[in-house]
Structure formats: C-alpha cells, structure tokens
N, C-alpha and C. Protein backbone atom coordinates (compact mmCIF):
# COMPACT_ATOMS: atom_id res chain seq x y z
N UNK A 1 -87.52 9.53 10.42
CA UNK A 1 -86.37 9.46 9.53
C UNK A 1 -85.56 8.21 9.82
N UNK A 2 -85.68 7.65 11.08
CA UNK A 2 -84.23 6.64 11.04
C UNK A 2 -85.59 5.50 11.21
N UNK A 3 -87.01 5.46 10.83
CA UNK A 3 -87.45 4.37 10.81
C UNK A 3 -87.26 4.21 8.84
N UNK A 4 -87.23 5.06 8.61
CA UNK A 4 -87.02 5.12 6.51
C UNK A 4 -85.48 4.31 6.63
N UNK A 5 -84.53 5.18 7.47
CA UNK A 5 -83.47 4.06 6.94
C UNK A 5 -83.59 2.84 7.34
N UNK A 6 -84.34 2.45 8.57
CA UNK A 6 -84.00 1.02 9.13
C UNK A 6 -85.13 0.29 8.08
N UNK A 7 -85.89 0.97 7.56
CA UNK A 7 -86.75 0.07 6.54
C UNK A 7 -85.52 0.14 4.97
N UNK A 8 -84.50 0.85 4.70
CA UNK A 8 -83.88 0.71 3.25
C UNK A 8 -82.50 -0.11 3.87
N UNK A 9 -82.04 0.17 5.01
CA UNK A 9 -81.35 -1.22 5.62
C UNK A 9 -81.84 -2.62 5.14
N UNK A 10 -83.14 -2.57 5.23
CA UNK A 10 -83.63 -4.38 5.60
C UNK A 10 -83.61 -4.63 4.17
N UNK A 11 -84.00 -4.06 3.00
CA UNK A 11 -83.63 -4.43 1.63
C UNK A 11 -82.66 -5.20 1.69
N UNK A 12 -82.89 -6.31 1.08
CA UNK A 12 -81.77 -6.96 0.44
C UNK A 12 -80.50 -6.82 -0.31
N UNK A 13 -80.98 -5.42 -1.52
CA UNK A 13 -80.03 -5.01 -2.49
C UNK A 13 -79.39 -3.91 -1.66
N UNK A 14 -80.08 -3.65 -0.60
CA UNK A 14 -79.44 -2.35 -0.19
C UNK A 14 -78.70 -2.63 1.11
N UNK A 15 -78.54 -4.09 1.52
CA UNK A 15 -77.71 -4.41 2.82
C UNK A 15 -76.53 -5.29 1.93
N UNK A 16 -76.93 -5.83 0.88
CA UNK A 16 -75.82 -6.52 -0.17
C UNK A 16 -74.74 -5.20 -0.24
N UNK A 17 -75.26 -4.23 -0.65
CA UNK A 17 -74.29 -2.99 -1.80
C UNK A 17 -73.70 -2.52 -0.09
N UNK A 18 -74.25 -2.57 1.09
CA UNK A 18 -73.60 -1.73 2.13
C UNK A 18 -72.36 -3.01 2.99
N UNK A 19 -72.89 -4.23 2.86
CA UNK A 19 -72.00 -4.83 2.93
C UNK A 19 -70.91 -4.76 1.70
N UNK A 20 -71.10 -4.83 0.72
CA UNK A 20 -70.18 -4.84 0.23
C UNK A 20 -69.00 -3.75 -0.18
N UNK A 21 -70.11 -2.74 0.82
CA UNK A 21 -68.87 -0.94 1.23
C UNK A 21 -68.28 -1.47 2.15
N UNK A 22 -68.88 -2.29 2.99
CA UNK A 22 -68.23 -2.40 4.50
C UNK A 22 -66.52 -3.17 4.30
N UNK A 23 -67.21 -4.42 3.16
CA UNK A 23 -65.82 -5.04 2.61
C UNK A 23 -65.02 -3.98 1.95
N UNK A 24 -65.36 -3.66 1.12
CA UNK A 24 -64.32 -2.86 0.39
C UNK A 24 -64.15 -1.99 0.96
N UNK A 25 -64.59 -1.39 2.03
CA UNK A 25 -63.76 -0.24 3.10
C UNK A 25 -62.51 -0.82 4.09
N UNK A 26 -63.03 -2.10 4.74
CA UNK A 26 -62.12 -3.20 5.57
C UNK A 26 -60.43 -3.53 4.39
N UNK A 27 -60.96 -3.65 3.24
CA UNK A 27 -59.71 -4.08 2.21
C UNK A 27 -58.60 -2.88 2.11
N UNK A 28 -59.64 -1.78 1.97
CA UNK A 28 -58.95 -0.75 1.66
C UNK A 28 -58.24 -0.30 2.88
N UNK A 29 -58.98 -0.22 4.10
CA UNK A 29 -58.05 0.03 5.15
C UNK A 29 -56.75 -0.95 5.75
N UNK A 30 -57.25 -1.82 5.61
CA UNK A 30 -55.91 -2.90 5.93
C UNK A 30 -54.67 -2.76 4.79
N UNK A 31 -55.42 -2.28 3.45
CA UNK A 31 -53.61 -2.12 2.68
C UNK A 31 -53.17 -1.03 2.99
N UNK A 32 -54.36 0.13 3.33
CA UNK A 32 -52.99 1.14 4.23
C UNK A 32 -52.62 0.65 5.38
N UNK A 33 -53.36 0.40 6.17
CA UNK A 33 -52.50 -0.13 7.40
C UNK A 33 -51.17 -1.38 7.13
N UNK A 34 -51.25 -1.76 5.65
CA UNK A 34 -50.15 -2.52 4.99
C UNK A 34 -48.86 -1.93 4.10
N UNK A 35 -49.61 -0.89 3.56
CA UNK A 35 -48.93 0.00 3.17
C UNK A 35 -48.09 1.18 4.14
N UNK A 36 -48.78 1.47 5.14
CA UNK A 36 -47.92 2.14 6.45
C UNK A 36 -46.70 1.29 7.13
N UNK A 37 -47.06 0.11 6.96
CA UNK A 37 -46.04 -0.64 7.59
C UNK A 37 -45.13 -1.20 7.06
N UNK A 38 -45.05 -0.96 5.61
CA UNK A 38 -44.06 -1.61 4.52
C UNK A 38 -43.10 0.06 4.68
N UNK A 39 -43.94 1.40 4.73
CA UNK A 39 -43.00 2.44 4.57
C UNK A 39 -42.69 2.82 6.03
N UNK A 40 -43.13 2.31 7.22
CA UNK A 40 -41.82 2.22 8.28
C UNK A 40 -41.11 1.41 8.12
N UNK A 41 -41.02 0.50 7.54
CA UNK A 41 -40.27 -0.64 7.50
C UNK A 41 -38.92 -0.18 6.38
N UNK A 42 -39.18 0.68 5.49
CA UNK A 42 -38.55 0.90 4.65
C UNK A 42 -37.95 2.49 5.02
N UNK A 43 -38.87 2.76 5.94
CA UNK A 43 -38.38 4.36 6.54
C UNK A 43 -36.71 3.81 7.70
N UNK A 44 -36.87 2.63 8.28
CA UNK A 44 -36.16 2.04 9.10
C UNK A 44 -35.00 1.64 8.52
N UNK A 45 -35.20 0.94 7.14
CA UNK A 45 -34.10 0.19 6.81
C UNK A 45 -33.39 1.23 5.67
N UNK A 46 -34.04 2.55 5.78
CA UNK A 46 -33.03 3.56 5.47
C UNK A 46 -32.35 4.36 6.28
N UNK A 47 -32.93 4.59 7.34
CA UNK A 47 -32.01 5.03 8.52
C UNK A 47 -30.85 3.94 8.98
N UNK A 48 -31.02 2.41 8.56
CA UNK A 48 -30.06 1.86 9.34
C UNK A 48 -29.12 1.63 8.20
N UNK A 49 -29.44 1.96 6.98
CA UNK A 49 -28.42 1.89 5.69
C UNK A 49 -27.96 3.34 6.03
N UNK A 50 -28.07 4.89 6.11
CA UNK A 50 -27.66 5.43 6.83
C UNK A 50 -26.75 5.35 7.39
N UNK A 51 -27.38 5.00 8.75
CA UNK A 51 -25.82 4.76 9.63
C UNK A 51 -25.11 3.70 9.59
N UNK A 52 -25.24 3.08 8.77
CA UNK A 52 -24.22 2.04 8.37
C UNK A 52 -23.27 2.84 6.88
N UNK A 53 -23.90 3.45 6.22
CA UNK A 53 -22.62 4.08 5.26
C UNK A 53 -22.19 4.84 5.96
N UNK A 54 -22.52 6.01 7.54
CA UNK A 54 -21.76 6.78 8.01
C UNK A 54 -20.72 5.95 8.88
N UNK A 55 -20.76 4.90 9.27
CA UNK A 55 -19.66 3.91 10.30
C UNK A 55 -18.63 3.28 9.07
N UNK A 56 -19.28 3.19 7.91
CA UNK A 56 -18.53 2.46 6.88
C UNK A 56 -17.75 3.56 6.40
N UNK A 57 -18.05 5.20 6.01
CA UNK A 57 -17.24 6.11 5.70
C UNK A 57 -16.50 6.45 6.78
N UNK A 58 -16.85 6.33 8.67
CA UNK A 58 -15.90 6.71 8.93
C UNK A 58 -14.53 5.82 9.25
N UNK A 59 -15.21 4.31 9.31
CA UNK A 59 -13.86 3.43 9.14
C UNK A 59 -13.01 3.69 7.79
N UNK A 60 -13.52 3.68 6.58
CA UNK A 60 -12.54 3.57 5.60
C UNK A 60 -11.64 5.19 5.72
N UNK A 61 -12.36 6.17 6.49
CA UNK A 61 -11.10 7.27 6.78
C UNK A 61 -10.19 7.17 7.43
N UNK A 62 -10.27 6.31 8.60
CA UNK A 62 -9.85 6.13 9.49
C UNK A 62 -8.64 5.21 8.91
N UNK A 63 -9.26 4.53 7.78
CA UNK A 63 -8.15 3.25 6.90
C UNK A 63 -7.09 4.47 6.48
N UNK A 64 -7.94 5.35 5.78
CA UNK A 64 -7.12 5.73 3.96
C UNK A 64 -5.80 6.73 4.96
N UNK A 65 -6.36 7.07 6.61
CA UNK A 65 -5.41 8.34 7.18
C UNK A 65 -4.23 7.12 7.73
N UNK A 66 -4.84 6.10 8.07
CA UNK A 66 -3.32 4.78 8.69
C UNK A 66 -2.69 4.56 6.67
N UNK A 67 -3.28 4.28 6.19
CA UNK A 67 -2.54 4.00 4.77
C UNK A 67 -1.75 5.21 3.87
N UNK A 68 -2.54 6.33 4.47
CA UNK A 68 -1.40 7.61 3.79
C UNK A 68 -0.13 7.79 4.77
N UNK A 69 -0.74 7.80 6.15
CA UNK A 69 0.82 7.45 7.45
C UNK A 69 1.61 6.10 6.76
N UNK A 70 1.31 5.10 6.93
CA UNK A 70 1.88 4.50 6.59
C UNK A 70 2.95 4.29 5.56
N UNK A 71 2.47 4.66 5.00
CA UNK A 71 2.75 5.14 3.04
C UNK A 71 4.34 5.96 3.30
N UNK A 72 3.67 7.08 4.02
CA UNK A 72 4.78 8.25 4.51
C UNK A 72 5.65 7.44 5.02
N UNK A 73 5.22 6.91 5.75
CA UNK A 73 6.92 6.41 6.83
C UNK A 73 7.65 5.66 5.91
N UNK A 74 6.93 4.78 4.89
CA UNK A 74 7.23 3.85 3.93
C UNK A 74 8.43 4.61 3.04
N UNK A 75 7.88 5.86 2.01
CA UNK A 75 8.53 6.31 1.61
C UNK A 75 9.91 7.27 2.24
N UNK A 76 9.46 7.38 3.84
CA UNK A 76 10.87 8.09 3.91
C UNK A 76 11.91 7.06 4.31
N UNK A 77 11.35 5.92 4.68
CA UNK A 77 12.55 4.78 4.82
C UNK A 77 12.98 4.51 3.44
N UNK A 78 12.38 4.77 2.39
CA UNK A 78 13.31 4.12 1.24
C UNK A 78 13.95 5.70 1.11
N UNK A 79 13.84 6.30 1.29
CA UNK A 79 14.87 7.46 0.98
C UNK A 79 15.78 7.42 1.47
N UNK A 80 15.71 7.24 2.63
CA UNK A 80 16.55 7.00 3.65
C UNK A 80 17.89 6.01 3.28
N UNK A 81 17.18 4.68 2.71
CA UNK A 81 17.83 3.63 2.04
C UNK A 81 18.82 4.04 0.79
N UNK A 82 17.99 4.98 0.15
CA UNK A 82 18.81 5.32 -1.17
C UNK A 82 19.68 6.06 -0.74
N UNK A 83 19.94 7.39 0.03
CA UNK A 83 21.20 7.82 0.43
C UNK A 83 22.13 6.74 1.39
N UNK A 84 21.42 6.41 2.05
CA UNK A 84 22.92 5.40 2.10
C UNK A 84 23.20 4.32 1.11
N UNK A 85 22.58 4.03 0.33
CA UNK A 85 22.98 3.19 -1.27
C UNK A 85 23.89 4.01 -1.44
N UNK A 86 23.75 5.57 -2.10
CA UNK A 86 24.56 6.43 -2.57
C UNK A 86 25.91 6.40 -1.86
N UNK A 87 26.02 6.51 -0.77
CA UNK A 87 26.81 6.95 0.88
C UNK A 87 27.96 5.83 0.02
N UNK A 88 26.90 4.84 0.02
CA UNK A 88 27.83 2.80 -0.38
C UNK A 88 28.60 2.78 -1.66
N UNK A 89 27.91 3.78 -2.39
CA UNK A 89 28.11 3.70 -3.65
C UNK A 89 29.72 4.34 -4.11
N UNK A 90 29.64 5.33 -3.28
CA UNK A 90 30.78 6.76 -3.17
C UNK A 90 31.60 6.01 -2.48
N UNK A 91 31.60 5.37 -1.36
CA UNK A 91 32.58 4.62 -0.59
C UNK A 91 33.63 3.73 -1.55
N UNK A 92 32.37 3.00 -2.65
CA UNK A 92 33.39 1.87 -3.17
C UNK A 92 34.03 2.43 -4.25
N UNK A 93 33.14 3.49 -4.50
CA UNK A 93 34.00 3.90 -5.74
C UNK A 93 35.63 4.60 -5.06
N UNK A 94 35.63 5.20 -4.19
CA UNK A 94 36.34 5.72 -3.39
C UNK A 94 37.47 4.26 -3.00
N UNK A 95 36.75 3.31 -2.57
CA UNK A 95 37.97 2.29 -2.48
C UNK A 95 38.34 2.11 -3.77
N UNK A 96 37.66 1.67 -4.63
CA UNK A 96 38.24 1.10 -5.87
C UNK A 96 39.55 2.55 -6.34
N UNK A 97 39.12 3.39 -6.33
CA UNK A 97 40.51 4.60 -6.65
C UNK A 97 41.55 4.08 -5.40
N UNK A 98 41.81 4.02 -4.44
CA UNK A 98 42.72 3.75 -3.69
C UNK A 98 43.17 2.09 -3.80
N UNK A 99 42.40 1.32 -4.21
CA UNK A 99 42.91 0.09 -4.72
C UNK A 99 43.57 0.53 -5.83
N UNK A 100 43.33 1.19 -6.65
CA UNK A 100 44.12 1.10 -7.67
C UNK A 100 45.24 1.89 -7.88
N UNK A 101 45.04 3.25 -6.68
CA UNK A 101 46.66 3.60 -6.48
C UNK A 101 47.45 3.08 -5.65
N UNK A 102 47.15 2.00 -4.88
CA UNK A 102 47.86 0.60 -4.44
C UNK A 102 48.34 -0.40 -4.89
N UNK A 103 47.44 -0.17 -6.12
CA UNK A 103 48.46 -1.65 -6.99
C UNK A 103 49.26 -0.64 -7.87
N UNK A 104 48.94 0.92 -8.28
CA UNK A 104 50.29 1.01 -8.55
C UNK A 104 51.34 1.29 -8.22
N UNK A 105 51.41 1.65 -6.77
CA UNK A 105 52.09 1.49 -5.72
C UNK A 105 53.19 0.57 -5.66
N UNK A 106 52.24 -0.43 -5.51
CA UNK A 106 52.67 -1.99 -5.56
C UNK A 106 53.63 -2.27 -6.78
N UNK A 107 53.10 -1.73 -8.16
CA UNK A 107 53.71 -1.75 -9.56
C UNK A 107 54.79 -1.43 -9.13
N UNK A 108 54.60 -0.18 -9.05
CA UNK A 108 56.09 0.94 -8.80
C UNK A 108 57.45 0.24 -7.95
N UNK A 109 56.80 -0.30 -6.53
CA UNK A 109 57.88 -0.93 -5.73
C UNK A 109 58.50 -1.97 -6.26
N UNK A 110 57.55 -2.97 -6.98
CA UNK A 110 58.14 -4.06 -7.52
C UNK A 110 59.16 -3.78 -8.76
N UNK A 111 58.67 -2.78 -9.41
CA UNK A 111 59.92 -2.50 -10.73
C UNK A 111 60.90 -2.02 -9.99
N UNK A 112 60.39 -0.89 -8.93
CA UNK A 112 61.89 -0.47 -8.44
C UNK A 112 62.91 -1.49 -7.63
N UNK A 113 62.09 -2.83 -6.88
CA UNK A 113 62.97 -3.46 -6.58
C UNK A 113 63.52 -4.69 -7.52
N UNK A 114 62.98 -4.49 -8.34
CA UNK A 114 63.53 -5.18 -9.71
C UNK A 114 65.04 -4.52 -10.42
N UNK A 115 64.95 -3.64 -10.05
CA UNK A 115 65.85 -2.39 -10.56
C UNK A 115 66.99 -2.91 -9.50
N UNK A 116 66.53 -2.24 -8.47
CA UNK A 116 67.64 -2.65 -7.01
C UNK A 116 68.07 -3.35 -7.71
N UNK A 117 67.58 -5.21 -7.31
CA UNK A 117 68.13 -6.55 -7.57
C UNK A 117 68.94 -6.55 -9.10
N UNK A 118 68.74 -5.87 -9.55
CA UNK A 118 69.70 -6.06 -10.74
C UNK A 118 70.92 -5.47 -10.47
N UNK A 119 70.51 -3.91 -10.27
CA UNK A 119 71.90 -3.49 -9.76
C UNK A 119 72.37 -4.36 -9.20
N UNK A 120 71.89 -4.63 -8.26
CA UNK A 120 72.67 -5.50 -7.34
C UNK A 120 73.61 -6.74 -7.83
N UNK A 121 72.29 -7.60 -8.33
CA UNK A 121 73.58 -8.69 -9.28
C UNK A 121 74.27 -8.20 -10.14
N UNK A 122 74.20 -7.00 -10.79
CA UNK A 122 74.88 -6.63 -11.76
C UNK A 122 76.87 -6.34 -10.77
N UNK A 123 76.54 -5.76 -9.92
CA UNK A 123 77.43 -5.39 -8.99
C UNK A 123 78.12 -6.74 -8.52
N UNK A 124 77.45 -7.45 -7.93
CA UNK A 124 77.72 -8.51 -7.33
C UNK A 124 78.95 -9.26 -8.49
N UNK A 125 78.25 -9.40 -9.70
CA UNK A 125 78.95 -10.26 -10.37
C UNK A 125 79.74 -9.84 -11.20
N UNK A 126 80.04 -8.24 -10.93
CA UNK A 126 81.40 -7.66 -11.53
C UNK A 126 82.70 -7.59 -10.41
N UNK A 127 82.49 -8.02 -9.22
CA UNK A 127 83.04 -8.09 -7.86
C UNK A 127 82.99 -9.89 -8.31
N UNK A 128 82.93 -10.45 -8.86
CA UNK A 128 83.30 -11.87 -8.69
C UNK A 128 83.83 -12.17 -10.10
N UNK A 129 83.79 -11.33 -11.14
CA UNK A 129 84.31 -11.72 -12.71
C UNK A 129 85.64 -11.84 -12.92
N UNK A 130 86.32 -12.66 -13.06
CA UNK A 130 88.22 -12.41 -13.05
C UNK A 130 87.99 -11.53 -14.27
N UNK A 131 89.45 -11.04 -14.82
CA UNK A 131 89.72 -10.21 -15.21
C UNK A 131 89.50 -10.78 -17.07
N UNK A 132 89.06 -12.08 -16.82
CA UNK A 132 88.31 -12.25 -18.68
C UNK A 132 87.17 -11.88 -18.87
N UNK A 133 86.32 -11.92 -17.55
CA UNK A 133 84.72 -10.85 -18.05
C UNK A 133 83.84 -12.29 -17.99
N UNK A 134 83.93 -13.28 -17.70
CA UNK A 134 83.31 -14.30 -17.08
C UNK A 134 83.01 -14.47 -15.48
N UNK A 135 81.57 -14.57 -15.70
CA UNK A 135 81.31 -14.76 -14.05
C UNK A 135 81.28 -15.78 -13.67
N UNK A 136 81.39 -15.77 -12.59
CA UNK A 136 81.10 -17.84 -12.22
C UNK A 136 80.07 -17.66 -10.49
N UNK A 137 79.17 -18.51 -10.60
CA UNK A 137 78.01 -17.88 -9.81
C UNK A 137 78.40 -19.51 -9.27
C-alpha cells in the first residue's frame, strides 16, 4: 500500500495538485494565524478603550461633584450678597426718611427762628420809635 502511494506521489500531476494543497493550506493557515492576531489586537485595544472610558467617566464625576460643590457655595454666596443688598437697601431707605425729617426739622427751626427775629425787631423797633411811629435804625 504505501509503495501505490509513493508510486501516485512521483506523478507529476499528482505532486503539482499536492503541492499546490500544501500552498493553499500554508496561505490559509497564515491568514488565520493573521486573522488571530488582528482579533487580539483588536480584543486589546478594546479592553484599553475600556479602561480608558472607565478613568474618563470616573474623572468627569469627580469634575461634575467639584462643579455642583462649587456651584453650591457659588450660589449661597450670592444669596448671601442679596440679603445684605436688601439689609443696604432698608438702611438707605431708612436714612433717606430721617434725612428728610431733618430737613424738616431744619424747615421748622428756621421759620421758627424767623418768627423769633421778627418779633424781635418788631419789638426792638417799637422800643426805639418816638412817639410819630418812625423808626430810626
């Protein structure tokens, strides 16, 4: 039996067609062995995309929890700001009423010492009028 094959070996057509299994077995194995190594390669560079969106999701949490703190403190300082705006607001309005019962204050004293001073010259210059009703200053 293996002198029949070593005699259909030595054929020409029949060492052509087995070489040319041998090639096309060699082709075929090297693109899997090409094809295995394109899908570790791609098995790899999904594990490292992976853990690169899990370091990238946990920095940007790590962002969005400093930017909502932040935020917070942000907004309670302007609150903060607006009641004492208000605080400022009430104050002046509060002066402006006491300015203005100061100037009429002020009104008041000045008519009343307007008043005085008249009496007064009025007095004065009936104590200096001789008896024709002419003053002489």
């Amino acid at each position: 039996a293996l002198d029949a094959l070593s005699l259909l070996e030595a054929m020409p057509s029949v060492r052509s067609a087995k070489s040319s299994i041998e090639k096309a077995h060699r082709v075929v194995f090297d693109q899997l062995l090409s094809a295995d190594l394109r899908l570790r390669n791609l098995s790899t560079s999904v594990e490292t995309l992976s853990w690169t969106k899990d370091v990238v999701s946990l920095k940007l949490s790590a962002r969005c929890e400093e930017l909502e703190t932040a935020l917070g403190l942000e907004r309670a300082a302007n609150e903060h700001l607006r009641m004492q705006l208000r605080e400022r607001e009430e104050s002046m309005t509060l002066l402006r009423f006491q300015i203005d019962d100061l100037r009429a204050q002020r009104d008041a004293m000045s008519n009343e010492l307007g008043l005085v001073r008249g009496e007064r010259d009025h007095r004065h210059a009936s104590r200096e009028s001789p008896a024709g009703g002419q003053t002489t200053l």
